[in-house]
PDB file of N, CA and C in Angstrom:
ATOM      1  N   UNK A   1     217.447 154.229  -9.787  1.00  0.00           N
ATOM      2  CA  UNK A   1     218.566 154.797  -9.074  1.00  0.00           C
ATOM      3  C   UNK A   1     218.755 154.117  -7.722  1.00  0.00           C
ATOM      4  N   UNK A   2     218.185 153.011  -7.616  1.00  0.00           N
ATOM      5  CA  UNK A   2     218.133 152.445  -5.973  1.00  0.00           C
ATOM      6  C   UNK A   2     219.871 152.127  -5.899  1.00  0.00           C
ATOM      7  N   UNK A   3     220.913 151.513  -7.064  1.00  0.00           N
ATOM      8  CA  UNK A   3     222.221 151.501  -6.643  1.00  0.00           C
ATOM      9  C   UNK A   3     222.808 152.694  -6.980  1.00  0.00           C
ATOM     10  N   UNK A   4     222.528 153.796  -6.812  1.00  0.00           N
ATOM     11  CA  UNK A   4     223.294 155.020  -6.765  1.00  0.00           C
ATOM     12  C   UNK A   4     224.380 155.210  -5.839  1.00  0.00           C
ATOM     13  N   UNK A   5     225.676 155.538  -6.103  1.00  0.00           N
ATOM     14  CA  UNK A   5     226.833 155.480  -5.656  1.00  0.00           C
ATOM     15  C   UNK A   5     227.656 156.573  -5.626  1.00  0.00           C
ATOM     16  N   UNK A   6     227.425 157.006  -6.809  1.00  0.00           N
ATOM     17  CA  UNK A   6     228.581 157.988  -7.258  1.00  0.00           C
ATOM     18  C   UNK A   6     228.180 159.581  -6.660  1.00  0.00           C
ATOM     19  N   UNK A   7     228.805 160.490  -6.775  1.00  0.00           N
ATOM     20  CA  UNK A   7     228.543 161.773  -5.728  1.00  0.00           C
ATOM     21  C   UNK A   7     228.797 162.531  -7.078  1.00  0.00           C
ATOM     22  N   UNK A   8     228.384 163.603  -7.610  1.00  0.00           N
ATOM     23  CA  UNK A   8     228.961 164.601  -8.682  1.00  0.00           C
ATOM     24  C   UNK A   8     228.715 166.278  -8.404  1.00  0.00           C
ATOM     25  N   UNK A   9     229.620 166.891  -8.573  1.00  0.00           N
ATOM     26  CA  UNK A   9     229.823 168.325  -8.272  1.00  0.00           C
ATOM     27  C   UNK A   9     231.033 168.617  -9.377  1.00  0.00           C
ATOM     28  N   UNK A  10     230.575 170.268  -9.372  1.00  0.00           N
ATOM     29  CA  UNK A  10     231.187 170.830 -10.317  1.00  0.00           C
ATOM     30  C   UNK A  10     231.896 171.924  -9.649  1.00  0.00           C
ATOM     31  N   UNK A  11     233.151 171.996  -9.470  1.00  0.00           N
ATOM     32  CA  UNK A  11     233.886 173.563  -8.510  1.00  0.00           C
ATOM     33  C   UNK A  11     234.293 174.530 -10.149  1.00  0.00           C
ATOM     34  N   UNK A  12     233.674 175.813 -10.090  1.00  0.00           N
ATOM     35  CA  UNK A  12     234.228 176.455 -11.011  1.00  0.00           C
ATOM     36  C   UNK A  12     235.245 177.110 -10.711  1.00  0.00           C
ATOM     37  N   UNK A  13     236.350 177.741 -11.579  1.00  0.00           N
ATOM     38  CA  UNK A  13     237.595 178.489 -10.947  1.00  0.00           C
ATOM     39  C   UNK A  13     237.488 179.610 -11.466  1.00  0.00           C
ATOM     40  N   UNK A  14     236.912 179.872 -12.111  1.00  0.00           N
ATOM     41  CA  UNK A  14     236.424 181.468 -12.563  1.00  0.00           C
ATOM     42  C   UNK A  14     237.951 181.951 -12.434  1.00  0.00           C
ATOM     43  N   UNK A  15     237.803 183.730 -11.944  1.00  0.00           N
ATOM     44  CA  UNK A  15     238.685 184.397 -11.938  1.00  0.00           C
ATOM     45  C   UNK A  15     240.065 183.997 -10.957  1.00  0.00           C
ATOM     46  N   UNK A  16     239.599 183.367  -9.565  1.00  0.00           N
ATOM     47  CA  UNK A  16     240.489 182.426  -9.244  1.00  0.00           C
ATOM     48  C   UNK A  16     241.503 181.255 -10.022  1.00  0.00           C
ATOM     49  N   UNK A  17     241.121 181.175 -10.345  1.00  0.00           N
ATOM     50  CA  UNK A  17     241.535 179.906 -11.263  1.00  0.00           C
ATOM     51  C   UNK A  17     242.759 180.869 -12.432  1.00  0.00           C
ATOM     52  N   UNK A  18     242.243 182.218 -12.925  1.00  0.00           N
ATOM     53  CA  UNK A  18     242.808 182.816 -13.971  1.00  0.00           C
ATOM     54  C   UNK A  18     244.352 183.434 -13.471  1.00  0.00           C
ATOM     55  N   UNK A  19     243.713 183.679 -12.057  1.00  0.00           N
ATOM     56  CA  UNK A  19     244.783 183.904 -11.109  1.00  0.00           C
ATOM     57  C   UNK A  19     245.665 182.876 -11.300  1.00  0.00           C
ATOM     58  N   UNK A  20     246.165 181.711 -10.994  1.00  0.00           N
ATOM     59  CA  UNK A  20     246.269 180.596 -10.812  1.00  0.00           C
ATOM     60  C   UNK A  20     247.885 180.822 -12.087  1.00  0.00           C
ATOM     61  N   UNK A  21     247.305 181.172 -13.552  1.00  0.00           N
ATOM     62  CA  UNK A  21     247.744 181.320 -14.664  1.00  0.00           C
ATOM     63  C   UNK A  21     248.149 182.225 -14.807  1.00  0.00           C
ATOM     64  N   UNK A  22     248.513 183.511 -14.249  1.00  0.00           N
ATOM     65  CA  UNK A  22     248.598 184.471 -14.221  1.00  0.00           C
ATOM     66  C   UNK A  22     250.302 184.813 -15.082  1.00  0.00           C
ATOM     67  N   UNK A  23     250.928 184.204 -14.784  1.00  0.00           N
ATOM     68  CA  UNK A  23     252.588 184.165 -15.019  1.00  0.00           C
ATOM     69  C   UNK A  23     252.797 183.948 -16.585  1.00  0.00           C
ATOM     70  N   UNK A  24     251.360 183.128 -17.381  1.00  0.00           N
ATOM     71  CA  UNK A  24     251.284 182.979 -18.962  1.00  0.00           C
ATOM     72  C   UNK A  24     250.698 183.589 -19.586  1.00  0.00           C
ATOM     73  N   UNK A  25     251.613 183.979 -20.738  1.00  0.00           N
ATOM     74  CA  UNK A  25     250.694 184.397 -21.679  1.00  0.00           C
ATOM     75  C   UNK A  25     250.051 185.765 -21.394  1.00  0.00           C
ATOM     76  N   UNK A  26     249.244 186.558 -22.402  1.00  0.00           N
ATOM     77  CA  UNK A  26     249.254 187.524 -22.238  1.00  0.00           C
ATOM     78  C   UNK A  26     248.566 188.309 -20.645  1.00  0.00           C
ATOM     79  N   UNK A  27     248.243 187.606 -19.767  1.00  0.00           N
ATOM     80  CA  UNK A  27     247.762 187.567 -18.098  1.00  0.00           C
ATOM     81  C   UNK A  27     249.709 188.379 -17.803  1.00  0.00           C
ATOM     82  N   UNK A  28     250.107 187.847 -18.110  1.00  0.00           N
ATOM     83  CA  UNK A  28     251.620 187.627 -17.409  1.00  0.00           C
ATOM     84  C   UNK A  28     251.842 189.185 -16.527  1.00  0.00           C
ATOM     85  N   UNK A  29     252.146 189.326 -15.418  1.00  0.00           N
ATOM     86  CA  UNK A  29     252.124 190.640 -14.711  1.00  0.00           C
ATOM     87  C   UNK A  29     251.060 191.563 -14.972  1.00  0.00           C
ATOM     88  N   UNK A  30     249.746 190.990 -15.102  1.00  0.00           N
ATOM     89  CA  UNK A  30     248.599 192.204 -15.045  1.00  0.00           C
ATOM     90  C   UNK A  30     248.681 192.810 -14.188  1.00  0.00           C
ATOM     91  N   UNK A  31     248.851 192.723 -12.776  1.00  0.00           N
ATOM     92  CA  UNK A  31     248.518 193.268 -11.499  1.00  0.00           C
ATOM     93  C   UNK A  31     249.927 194.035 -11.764  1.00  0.00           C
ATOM     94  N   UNK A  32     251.069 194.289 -11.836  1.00  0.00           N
ATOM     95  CA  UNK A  32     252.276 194.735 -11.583  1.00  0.00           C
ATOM     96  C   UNK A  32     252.161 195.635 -12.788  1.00  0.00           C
ATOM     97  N   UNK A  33     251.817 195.199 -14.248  1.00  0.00           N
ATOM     98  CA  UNK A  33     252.229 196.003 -15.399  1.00  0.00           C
ATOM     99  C   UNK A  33     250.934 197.208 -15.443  1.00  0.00           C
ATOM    100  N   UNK A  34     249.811 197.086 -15.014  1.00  0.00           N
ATOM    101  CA  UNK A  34     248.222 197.684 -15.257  1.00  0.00           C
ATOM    102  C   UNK A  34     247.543 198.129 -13.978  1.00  0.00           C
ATOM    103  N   UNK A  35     248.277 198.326 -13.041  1.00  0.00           N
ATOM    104  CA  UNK A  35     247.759 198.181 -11.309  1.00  0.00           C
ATOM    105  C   UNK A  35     246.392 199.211 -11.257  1.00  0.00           C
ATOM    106  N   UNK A  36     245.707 200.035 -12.209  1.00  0.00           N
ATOM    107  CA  UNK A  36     244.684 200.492 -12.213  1.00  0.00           C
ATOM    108  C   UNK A  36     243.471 199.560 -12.773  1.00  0.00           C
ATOM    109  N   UNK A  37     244.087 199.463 -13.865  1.00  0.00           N
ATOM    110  CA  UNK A  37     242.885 198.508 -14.206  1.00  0.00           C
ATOM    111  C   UNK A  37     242.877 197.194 -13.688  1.00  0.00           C
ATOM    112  N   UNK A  38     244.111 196.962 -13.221  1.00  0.00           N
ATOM    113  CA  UNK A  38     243.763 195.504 -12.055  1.00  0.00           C
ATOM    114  C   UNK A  38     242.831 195.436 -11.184  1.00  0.00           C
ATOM    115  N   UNK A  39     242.422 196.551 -10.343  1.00  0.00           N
ATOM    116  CA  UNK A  39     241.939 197.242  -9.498  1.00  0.00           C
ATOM    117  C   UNK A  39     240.706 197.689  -9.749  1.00  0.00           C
ATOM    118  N   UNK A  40     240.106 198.178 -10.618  1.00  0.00           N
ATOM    119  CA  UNK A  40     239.009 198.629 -11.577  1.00  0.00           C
ATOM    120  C   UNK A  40     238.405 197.065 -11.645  1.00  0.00           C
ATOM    121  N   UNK A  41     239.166 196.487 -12.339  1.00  0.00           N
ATOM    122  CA  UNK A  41     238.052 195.301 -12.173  1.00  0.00           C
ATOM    123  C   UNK A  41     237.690 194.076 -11.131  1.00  0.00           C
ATOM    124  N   UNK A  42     238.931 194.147 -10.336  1.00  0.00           N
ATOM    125  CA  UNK A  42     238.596 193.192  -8.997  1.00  0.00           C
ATOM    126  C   UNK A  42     237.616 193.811  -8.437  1.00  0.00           C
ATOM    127  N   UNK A  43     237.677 195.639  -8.528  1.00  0.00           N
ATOM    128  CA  UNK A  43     236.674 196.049  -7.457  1.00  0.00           C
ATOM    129  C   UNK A  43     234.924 195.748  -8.042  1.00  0.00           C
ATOM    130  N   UNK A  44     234.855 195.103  -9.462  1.00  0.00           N
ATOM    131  CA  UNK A  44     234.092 195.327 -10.010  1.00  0.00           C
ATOM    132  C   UNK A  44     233.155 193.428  -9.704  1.00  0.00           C
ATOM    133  N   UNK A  45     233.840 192.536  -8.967  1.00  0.00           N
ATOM    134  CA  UNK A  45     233.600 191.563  -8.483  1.00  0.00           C
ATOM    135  C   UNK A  45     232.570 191.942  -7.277  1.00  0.00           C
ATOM    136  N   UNK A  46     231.823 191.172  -7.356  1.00  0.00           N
ATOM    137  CA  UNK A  46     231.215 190.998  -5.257  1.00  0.00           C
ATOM    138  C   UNK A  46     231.579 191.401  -4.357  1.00  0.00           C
ATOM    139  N   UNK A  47     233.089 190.812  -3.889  1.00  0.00           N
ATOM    140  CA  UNK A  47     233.930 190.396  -3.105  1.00  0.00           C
ATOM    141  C   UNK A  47     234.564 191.302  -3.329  1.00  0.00           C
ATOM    142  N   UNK A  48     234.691 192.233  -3.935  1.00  0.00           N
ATOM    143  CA  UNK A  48     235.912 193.373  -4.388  1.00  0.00           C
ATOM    144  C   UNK A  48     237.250 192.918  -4.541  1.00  0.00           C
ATOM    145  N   UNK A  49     237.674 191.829  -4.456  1.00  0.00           N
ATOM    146  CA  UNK A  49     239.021 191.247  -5.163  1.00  0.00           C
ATOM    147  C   UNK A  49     238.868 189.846  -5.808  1.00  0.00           C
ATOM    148  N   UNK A  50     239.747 189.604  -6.409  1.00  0.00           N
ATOM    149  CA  UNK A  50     240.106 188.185  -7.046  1.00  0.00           C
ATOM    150  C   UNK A  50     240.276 187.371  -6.230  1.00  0.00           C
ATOM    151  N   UNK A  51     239.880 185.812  -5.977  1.00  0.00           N
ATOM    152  CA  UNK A  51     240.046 184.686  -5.432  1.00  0.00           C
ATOM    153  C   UNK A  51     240.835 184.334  -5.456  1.00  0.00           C
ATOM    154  N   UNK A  52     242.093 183.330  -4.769  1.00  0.00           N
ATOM    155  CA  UNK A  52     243.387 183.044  -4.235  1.00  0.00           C
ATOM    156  C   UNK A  52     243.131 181.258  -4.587  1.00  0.00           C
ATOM    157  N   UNK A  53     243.184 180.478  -5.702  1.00  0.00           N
ATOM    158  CA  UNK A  53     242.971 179.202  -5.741  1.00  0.00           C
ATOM    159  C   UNK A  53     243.295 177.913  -4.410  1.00  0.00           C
ATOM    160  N   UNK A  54     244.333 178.468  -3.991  1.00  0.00           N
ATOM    161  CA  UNK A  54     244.760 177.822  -2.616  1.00  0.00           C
ATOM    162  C   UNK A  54     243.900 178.186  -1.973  1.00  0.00           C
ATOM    163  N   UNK A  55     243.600 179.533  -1.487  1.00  0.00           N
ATOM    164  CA  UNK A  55     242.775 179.624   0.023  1.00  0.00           C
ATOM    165  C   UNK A  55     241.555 179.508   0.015  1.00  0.00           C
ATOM    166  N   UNK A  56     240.999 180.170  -1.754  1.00  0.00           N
ATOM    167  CA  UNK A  56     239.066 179.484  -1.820  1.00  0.00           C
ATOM    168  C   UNK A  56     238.637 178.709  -2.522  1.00  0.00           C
ATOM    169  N   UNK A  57     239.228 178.183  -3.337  1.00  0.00           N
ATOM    170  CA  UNK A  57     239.076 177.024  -3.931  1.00  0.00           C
ATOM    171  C   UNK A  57     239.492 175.673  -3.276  1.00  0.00           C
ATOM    172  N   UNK A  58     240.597 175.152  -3.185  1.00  0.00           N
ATOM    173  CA  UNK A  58     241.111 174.224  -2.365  1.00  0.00           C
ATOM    174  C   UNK A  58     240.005 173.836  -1.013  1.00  0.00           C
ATOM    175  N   UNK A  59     239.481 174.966  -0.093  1.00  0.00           N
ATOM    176  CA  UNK A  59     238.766 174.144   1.103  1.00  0.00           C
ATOM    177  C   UNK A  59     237.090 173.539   0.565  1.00  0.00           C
ATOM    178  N   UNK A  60     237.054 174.291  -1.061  1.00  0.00           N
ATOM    179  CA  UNK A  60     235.916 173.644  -1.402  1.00  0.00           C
ATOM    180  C   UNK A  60     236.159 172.352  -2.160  1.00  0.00           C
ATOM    181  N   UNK A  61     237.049 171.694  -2.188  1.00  0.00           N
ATOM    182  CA  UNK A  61     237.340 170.933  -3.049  1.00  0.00           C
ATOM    183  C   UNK A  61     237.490 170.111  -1.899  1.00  0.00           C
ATOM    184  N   UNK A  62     238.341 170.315  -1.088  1.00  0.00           N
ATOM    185  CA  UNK A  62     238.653 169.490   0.403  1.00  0.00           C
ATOM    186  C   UNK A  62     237.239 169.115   1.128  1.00  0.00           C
ATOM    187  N   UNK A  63     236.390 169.620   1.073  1.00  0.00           N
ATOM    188  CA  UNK A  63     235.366 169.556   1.663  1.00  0.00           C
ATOM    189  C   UNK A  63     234.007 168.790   0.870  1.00  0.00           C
ATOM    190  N   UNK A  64     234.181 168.854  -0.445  1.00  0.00           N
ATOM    191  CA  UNK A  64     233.583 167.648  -1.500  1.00  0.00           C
ATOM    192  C   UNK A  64     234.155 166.613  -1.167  1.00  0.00           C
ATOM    193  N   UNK A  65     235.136 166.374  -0.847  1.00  0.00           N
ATOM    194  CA  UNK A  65     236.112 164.857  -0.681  1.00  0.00           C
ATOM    195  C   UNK A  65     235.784 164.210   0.228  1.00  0.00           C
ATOM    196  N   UNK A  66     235.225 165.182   1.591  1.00  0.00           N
ATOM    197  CA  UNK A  66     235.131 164.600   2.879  1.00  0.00           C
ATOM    198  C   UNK A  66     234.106 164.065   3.150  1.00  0.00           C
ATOM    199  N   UNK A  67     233.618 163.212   4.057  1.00  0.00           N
ATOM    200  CA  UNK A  67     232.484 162.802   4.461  1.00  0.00           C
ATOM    201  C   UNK A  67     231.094 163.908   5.098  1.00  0.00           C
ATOM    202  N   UNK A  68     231.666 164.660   5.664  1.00  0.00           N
ATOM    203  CA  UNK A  68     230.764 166.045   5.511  1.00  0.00           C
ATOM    204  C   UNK A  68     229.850 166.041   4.677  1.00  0.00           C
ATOM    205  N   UNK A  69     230.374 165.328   3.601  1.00  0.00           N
ATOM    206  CA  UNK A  69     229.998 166.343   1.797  1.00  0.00           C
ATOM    207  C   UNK A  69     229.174 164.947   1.607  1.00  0.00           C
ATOM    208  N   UNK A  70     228.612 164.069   2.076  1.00  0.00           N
ATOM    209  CA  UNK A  70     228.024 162.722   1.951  1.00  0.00           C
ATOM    210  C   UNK A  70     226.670 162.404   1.145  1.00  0.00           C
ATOM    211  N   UNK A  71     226.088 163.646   1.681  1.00  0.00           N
ATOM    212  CA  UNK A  71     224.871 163.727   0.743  1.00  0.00           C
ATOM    213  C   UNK A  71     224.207 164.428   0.133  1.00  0.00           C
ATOM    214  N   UNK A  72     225.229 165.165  -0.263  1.00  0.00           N
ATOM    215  CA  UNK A  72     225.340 166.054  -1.736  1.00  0.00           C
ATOM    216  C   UNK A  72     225.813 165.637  -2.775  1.00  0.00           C
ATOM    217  N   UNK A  73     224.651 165.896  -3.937  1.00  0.00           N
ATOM    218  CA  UNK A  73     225.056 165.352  -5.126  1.00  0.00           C
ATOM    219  C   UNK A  73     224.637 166.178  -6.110  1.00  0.00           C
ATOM    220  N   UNK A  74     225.493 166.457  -7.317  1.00  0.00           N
ATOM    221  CA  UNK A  74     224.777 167.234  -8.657  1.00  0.00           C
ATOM    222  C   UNK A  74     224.695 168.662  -8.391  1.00  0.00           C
ATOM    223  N   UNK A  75     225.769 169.202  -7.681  1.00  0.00           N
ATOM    224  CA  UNK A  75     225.763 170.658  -7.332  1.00  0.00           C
ATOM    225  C   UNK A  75     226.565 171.163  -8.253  1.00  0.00           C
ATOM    226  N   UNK A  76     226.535 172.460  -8.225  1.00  0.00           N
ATOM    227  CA  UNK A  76     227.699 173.115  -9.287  1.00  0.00           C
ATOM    228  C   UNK A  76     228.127 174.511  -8.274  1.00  0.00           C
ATOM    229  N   UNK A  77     228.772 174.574  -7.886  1.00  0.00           N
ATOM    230  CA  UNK A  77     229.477 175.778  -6.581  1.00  0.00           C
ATOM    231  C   UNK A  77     230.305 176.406  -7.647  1.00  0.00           C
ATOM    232  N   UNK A  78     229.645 177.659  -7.996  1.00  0.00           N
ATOM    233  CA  UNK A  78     231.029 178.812  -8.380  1.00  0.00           C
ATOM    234  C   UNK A  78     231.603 179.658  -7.562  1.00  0.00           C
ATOM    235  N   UNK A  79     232.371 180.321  -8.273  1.00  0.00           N
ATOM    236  CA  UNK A  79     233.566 181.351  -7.393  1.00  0.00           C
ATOM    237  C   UNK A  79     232.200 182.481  -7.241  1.00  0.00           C
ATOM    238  N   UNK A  80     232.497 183.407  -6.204  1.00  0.00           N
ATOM    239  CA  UNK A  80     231.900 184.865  -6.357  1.00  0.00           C
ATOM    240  C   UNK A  80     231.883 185.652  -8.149  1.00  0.00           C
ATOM    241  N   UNK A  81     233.043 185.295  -8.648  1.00  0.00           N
ATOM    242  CA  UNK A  81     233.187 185.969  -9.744  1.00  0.00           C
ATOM    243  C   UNK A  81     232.386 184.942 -11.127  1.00  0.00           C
ATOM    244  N   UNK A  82     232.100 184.610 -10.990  1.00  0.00           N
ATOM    245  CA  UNK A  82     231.269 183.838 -12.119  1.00  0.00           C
ATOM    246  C   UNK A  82     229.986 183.847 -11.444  1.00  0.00           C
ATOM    247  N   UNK A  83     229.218 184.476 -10.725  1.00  0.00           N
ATOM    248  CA  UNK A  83     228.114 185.076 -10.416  1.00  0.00           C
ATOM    249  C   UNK A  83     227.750 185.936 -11.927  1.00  0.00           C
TER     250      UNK A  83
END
């Protein structure tokens, strides 16, 4: 491994991510059509709600890219909800 180069990480999108999709398919208005059981199960997360792909996903992805992130390699970072 003395020419090792490459950097590898894995961002999961878990329930964030499902968010993301939300508008397809049978997801389509969960939160609007089911607002109890929407609720029932975000609260049933860590974090007590669902992840926002823009606001917690994105700065981890931004932050793998950056030089910050230089000497980290072979990580796998999930959402709260895939705990």
């Amino acid at each position: 491994m003395k020419n090792f180069e490459n950097q590898v990480a894995l961002v999961t999108g878990g329930t964030a991510a499902k968010e993301a999709i939300r508008g397809l398919g049978r997801v389509a208005n969960w939160k609007e059509n089911h607002p109890e059981q929407y609720e029932q199960v975000a609260n049933n997360t860590p974090l007590k709600h669902f992840g926002e792909p823009e606001k917690d996903v994105a700065p981890v992805v931004i932050f793998l890219l950056s030089k910050d992130c230089q000497y980290m390699t072979g990580q796998i970072l999930m959402d709260e909800e895939d705990v």
